[in-house]
Protein backbone atom coordinates (compact mmCIF):
# COMPACT_ATOMS: atom_id res chain seq x y z
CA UNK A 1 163.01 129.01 160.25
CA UNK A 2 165.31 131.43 161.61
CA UNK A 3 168.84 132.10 162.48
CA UNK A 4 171.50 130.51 160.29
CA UNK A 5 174.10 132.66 159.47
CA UNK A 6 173.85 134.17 155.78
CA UNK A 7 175.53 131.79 152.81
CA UNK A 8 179.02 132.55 152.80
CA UNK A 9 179.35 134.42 156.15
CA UNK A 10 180.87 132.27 159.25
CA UNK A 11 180.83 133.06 163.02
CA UNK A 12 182.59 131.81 166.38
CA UNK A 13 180.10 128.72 166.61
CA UNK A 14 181.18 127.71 163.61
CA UNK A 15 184.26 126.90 164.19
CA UNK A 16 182.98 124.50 166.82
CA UNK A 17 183.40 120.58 166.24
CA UNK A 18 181.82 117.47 166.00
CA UNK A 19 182.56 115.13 168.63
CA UNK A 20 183.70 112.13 167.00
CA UNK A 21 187.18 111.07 165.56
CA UNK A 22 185.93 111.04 161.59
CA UNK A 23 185.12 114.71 162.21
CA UNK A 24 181.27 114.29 161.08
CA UNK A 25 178.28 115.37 163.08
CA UNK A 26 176.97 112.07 165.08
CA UNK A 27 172.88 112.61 164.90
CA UNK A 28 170.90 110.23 166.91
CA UNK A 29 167.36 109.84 165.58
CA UNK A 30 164.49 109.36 167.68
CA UNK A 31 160.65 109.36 165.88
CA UNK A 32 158.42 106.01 166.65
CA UNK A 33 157.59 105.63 162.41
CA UNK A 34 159.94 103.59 161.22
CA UNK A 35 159.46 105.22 157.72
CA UNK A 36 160.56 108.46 159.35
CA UNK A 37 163.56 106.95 160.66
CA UNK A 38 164.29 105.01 157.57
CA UNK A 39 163.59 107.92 155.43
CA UNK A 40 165.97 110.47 157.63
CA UNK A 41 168.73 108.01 157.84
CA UNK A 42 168.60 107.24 154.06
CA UNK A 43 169.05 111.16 153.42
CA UNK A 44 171.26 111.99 156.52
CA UNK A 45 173.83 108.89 155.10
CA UNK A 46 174.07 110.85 151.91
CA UNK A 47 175.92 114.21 153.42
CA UNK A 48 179.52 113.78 153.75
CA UNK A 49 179.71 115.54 157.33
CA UNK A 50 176.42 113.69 158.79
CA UNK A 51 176.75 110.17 160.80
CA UNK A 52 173.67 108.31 162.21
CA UNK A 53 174.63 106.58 164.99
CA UNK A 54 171.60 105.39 166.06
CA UNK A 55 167.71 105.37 165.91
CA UNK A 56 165.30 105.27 168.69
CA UNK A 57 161.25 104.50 168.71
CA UNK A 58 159.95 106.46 171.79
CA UNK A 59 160.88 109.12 174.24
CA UNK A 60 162.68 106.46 176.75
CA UNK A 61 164.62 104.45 174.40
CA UNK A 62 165.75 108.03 172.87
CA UNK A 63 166.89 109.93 176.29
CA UNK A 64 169.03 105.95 176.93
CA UNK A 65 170.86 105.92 173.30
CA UNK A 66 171.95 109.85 173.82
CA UNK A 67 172.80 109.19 177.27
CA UNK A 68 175.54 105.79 175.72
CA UNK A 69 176.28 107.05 172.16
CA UNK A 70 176.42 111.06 173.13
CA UNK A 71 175.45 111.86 169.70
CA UNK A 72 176.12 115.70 168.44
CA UNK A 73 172.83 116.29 167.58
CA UNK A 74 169.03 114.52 168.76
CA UNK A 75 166.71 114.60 166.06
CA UNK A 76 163.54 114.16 168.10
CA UNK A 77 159.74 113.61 167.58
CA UNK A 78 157.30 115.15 169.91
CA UNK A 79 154.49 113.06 169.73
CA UNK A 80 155.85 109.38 170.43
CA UNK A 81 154.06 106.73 172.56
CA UNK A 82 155.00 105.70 175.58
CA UNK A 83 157.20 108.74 176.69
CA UNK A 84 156.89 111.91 174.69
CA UNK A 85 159.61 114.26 173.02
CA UNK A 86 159.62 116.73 176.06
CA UNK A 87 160.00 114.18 178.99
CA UNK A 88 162.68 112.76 176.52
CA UNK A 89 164.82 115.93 176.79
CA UNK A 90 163.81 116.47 180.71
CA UNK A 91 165.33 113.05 181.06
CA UNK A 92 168.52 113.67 178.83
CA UNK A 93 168.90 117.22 180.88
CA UNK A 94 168.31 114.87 184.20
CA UNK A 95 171.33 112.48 182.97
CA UNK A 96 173.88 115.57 181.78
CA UNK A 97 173.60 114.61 178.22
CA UNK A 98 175.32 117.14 176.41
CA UNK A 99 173.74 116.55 172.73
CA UNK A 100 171.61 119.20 170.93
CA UNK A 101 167.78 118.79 170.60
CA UNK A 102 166.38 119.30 167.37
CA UNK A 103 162.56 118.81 167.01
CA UNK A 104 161.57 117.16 164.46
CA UNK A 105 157.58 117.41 164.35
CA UNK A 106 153.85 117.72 162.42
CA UNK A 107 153.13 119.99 164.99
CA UNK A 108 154.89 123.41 164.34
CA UNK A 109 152.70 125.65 166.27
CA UNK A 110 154.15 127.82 169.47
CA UNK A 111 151.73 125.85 172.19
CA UNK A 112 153.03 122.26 171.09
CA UNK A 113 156.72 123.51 170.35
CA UNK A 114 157.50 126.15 173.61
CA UNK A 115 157.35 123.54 175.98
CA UNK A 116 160.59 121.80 174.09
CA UNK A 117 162.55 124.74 173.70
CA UNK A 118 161.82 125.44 177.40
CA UNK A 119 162.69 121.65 178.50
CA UNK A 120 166.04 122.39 176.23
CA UNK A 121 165.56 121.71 172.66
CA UNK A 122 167.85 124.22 170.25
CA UNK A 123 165.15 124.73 167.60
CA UNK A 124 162.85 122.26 165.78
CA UNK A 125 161.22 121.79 161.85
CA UNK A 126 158.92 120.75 160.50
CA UNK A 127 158.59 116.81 159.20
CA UNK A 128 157.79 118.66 155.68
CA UNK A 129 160.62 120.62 155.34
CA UNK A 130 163.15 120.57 152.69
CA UNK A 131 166.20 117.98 152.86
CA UNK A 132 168.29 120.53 152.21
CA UNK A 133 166.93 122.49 154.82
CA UNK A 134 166.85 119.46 157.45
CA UNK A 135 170.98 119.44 156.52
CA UNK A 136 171.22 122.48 157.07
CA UNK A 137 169.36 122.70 160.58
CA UNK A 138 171.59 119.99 162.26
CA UNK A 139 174.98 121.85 160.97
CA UNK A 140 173.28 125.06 162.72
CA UNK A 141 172.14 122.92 165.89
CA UNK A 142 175.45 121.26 165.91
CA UNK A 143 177.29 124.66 165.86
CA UNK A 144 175.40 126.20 168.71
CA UNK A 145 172.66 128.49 166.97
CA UNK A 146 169.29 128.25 167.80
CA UNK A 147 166.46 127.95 165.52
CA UNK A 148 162.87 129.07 165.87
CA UNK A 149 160.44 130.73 164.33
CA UNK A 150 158.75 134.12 164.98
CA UNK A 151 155.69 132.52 166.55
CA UNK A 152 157.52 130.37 168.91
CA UNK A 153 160.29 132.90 169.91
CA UNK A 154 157.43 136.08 170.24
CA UNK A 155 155.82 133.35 172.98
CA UNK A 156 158.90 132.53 174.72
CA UNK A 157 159.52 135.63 174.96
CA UNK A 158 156.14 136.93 176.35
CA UNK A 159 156.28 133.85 177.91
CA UNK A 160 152.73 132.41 176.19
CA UNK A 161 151.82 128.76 176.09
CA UNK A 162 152.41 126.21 178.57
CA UNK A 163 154.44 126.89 181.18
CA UNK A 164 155.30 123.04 182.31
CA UNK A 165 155.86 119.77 179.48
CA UNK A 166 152.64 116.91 180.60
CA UNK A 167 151.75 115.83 178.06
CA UNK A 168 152.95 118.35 175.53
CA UNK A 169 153.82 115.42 173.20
């Protein structure tokens, strides 16, 4: 993953913040395991500038919480039943929800990822990556950077893989 600024070095979106009055970084969580969700909350609970303010089990139920709790920060499954990651940020884009995507998926690879970015995510990881890294990830989303890979940004910017989100997942 990509473009966090180098340890130590700070830029104009950095000074950007949170939302809420304790000054932390409100991060909705949307993924329908309920392990995951556990799991992410347990971890997220732990960083002193991290709040979960709510969890969500599918697409709809997702795009509804960031629409009343305007969380900072989305984490957000693609592949959820009912309605998928991708409609889920269509719909928060439909409803002016001004929270950050961050995909949170199994599925790194450009064709399942580019339709997110392109329906508004900021960047996504991978469900294996490192705590640390995950922490990370949703200061940088929080702060305004983007995150993507090579892969995904060489086909967004030749525009490869799907063009619209059905059924992206």
């Amino acid at each position: 993953m990509d473009v966090l600024p180098e340890e130590g070095t700070r830029t104009a979106a950095d000074a950007v913040t949170p939302a809420s009055a304790s000054g932390k970084i409100k991060v909705l969580i949307a993924d329908d395991h309920p392990m995951v969700r556990q799991g992410l909350r347990v971890f997220l609970e732990l960083q002193p500038d991290i709040e979960v303010v709510g969890e969500a089990a599918d697409g709809a139920q997702a795009a509804r919480l960031a629409q009343e709790l305007q969380p900072d920060v989305v984490l957000l499954d693609l592949v959820m039943p009912g309605t998928d990651g991708v409609t889920a940020i269509e719909l928060m884009a439909e409803a002016a929800v001004d929270s950050r995507v961050l995909i949170v998926t199994s599925f790194g690879e450009h064709r399942t990822v580019v339709p997110a970015i392109r329906a508004g995510a900021r960047g996504y990881v991978s469900k294996d990556v490192e705590p640390s890294a995950l922490a990370a990830a949703i200061r940088a989303v929080a702060a305004g950077h983007v995150l993507l890979g090579p892969e995904v940004a060489a086909a967004l910017l030749s525009g490869d893989g799907p063009q619209s989100s059905g059924g992206a997942g």
